[in-house]
C-alpha atoms as a PDB file:
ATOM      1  CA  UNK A   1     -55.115  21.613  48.244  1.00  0.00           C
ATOM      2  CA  UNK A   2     -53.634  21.840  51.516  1.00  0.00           C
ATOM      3  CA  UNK A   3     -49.388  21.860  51.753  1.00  0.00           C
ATOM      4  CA  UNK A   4     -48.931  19.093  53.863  1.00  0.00           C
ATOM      5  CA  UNK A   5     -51.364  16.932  51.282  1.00  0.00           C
ATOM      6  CA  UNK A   6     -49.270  18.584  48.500  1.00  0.00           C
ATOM      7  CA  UNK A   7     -45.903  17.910  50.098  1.00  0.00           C
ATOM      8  CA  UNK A   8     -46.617  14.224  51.013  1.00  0.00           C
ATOM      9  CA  UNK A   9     -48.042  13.810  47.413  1.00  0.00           C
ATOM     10  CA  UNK A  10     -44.946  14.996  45.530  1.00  0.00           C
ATOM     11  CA  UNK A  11     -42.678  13.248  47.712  1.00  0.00           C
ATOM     12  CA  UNK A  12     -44.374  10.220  47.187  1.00  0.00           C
ATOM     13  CA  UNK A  13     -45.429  10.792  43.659  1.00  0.00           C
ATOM     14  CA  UNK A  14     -42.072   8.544  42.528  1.00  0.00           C
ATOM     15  CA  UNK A  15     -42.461   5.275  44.388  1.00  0.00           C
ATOM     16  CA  UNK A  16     -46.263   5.405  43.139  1.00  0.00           C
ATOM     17  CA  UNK A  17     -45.116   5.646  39.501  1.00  0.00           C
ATOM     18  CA  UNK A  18     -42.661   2.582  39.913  1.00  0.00           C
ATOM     19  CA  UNK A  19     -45.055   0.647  42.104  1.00  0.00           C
ATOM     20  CA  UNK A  20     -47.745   1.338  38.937  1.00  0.00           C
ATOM     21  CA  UNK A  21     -45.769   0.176  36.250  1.00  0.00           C
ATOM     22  CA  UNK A  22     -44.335  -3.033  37.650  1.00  0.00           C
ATOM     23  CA  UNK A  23     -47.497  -3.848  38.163  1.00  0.00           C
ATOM     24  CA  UNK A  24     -48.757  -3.395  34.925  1.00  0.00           C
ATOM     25  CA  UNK A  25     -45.411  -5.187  33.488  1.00  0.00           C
ATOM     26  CA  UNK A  26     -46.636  -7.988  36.389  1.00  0.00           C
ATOM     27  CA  UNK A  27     -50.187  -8.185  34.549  1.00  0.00           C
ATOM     28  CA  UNK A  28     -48.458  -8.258  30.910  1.00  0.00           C
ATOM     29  CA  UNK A  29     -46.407 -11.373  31.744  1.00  0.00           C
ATOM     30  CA  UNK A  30     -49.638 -13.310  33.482  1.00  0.00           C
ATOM     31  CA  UNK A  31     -52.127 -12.619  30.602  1.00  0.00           C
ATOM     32  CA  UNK A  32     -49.181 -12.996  27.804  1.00  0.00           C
ATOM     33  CA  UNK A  33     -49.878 -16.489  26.063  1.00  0.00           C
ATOM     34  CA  UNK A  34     -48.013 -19.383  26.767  1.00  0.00           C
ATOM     35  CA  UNK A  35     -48.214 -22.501  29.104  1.00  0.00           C
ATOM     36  CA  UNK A  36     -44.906 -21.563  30.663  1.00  0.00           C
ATOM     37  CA  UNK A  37     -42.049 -19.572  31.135  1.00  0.00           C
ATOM     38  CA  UNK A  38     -40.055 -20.558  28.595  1.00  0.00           C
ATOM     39  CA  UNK A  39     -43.312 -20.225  25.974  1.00  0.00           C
ATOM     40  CA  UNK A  40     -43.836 -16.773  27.011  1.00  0.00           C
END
């Protein structure tokens, strides 16, 4: 692996964890059952 692929990776490595798991936690709430808000 080149550095500079390396470096870039690693530095971004954080904001692609978060970015992942608010978007599964986005997917939970949509396919959780209930008609609205307050059901689910």
């Amino acid at each position: 692996m080149k550095p500079e692929l390396k470096k870039l990776l690693v530095l971004n490595l954080p904001y692609l964890l978060f970015v992942y798991l608010f978007a599964k936690c986005g997917q939970a709430y949509r396919l959780a059952a209930g008609a609205d808000a307050s059901a689910k």
